[in-house]
Protein backbone atom coordinates (compact mmCIF):
# COMPACT_ATOMS: atom_id res chain seq x y z
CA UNK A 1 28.31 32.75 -115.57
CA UNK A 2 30.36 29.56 -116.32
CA UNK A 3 29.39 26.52 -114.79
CA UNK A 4 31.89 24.04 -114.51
CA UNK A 5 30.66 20.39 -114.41
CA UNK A 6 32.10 17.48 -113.21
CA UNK A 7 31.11 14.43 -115.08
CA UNK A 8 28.87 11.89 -113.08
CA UNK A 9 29.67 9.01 -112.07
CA UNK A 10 31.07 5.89 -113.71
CA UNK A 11 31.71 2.31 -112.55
CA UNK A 12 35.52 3.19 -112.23
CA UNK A 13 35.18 6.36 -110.24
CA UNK A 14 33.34 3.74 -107.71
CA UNK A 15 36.05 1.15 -108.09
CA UNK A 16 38.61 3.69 -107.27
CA UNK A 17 40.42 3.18 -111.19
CA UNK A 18 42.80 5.61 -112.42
CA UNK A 19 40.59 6.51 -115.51
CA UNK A 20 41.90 8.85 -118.56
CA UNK A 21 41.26 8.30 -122.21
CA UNK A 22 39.85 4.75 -121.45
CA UNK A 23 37.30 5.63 -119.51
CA UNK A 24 33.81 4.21 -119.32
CA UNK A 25 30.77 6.06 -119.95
CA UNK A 26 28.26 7.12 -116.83
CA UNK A 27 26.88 4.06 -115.09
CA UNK A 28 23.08 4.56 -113.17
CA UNK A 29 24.51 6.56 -110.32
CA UNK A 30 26.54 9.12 -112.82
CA UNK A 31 22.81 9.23 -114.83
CA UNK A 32 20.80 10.18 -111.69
CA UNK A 33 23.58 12.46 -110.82
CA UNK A 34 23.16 14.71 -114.43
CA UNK A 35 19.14 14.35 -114.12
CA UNK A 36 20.10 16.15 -110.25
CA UNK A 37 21.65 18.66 -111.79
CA UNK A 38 19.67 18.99 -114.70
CA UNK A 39 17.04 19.80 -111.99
CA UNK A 40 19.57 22.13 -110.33
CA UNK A 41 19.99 24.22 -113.46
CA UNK A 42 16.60 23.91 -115.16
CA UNK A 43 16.48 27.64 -114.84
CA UNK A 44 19.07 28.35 -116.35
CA UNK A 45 19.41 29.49 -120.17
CA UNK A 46 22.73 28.26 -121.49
CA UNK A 47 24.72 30.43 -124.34
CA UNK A 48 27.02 28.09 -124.86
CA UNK A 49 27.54 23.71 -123.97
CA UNK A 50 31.18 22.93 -124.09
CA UNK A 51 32.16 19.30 -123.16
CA UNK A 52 35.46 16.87 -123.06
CA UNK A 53 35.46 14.28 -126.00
CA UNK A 54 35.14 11.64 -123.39
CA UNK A 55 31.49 9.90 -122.88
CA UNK A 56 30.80 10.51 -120.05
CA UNK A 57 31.59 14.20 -119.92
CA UNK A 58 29.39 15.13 -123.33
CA UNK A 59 26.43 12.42 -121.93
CA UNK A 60 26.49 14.66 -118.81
CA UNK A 61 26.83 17.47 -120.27
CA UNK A 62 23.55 16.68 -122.64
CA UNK A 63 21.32 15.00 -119.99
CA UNK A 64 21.50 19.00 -118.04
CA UNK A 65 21.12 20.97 -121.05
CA UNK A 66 19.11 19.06 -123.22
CA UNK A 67 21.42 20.13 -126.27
CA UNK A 68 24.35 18.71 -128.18
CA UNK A 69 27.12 19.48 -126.19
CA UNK A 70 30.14 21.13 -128.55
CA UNK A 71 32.97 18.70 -128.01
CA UNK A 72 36.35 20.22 -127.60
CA UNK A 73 39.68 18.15 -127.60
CA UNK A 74 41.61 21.00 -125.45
CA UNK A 75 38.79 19.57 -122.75
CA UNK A 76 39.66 16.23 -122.76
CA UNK A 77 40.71 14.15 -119.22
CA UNK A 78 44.03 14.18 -118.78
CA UNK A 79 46.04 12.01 -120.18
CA UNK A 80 47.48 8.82 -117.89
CA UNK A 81 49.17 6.60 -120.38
CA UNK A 82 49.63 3.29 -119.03
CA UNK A 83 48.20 4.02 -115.71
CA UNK A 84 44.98 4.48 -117.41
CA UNK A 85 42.75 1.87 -115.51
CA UNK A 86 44.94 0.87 -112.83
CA UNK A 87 43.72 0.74 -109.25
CA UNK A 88 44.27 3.97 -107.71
CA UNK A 89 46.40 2.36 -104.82
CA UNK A 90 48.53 0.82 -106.98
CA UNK A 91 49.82 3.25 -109.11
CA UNK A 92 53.10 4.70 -108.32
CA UNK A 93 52.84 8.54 -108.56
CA UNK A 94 54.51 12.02 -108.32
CA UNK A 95 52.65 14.12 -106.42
CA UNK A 96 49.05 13.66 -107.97
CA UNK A 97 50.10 12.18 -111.09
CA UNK A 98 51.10 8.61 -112.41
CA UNK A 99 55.28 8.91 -112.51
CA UNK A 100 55.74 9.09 -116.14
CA UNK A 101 59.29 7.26 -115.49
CA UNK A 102 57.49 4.06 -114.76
CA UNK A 103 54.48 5.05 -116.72
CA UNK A 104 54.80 5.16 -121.07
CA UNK A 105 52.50 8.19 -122.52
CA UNK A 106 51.73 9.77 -119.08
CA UNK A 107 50.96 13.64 -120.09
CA UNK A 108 53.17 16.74 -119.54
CA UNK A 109 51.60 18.79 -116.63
CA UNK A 110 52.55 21.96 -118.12
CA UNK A 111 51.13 20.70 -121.35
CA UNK A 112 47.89 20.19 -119.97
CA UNK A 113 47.56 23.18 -118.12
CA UNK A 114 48.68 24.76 -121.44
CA UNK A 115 45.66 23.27 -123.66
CA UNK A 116 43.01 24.10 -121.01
CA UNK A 117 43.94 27.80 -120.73
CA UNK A 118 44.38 28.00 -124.16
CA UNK A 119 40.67 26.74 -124.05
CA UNK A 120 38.99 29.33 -121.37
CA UNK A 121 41.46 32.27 -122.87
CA UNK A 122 39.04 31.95 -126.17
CA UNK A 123 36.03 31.35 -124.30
CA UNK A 124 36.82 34.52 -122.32
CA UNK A 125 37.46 36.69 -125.76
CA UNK A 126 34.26 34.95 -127.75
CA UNK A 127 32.16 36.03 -124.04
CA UNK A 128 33.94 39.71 -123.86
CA UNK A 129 31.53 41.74 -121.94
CA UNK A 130 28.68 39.82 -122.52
CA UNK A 131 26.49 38.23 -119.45
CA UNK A 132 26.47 34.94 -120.95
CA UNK A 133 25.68 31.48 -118.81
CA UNK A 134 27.99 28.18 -120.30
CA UNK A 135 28.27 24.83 -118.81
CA UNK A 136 31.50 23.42 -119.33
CA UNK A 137 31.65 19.30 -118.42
CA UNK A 138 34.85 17.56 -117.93
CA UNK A 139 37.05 15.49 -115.44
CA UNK A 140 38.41 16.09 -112.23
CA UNK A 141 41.78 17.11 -113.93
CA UNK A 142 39.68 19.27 -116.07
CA UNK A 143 37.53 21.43 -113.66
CA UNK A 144 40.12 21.77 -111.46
CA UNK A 145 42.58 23.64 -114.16
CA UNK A 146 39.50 25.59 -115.02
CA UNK A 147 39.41 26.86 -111.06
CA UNK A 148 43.41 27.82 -111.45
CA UNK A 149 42.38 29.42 -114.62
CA UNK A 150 40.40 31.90 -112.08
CA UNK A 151 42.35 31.28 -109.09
CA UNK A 152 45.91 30.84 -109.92
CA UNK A 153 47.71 27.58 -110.18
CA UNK A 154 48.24 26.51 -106.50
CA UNK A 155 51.99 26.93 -105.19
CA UNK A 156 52.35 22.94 -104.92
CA UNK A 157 50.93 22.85 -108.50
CA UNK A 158 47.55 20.64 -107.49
CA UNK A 159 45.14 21.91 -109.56
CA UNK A 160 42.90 19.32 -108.32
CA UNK A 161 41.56 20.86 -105.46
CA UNK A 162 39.80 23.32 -107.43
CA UNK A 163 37.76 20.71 -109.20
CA UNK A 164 33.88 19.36 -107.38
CA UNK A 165 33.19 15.80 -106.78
CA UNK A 166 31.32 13.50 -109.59
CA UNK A 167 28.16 15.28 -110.60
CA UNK A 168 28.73 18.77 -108.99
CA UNK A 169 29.72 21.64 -110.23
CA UNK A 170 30.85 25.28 -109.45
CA UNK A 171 31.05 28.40 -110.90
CA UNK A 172 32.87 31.07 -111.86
CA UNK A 173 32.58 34.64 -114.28
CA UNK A 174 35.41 35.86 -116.31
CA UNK A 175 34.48 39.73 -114.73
């Protein structure tokens, strides 16, 4: 089974920030939310602990499991360029994303979507056939590209509706 994690909470989630690559790390809320689902999963005997360089995805992803998370760049939050720490409501944006014509080093969608797949297409080969259980912890950008990697990437192209709130997770199995 992969589990798909959401990262827990940080003080920019609850200040409504755009937050990419300059994110903060959990704040007190994000913490109790990984002890919740540390409790959630304690049954659970993880193969595998995959995280997003980011802080607060690998401190997540280490409060549940109790292991070093393996830290993969193709896992990291998408990247927002300038908007990166803006108030949501203020940022100017195409669809779901920061317009990268107002916006210097906003991240190619189809790039994105590119290194993530890349991502879960070797996770699928190194699981094969094997019943294996792996938590994966990332961003909202993150887990939701993970869902289109099992659902499809939606016809409008949001892959964000696939992903969980802070702290939550779903799951999904590669058979």
């Amino acid at each position: 089974m992969i589990y798909v994690v959401r990262h827990g909470q940080t003080d920019w989630n609850k200040e409504r920030k755009m937050q990419g690559r300059m994110g903060l790390p959990l704040n007190e809320d994000g913490i109790e939310q990984a002890e919740e689902l540390k409790g959630k999963l304690q049954q659970v005997k993880f193969d595998f602990v995959y995280s997003s360089p980011q802080e607060r995805a690998v401190e997540t992803a280490e409060i549940i499991t109790g292991v070093s998370a393996v830290v993969d760049d193709r896992l990291d939050v998408f990247d927002l360029g300038e908007a990166d720490g803006l108030p949501v409501g203020e940022v100017e944006v195409v669809g779901a994303l920061p317009d990268s014509s107002i916006y210097k080093g906003v991240e190619s969608p189809t790039d994105f979507v590119k290194r993530v797949f890349d991502f879960m297409t070797e996770l699928e080969k190194l699981c094969g056939d094997n019943e294996l259980n792996v938590l994966i912890t990332g961003h909202r950008c993150t887990t939701g590209c993970i869902g289109a990697y099992f659902k499809g990437i939606p016809t409008d192209g949001n892959v964000l509706k696939f992903s969980s709130d802070t702290g939550e997770y779903k799951t999904y199995s590669f058979k």
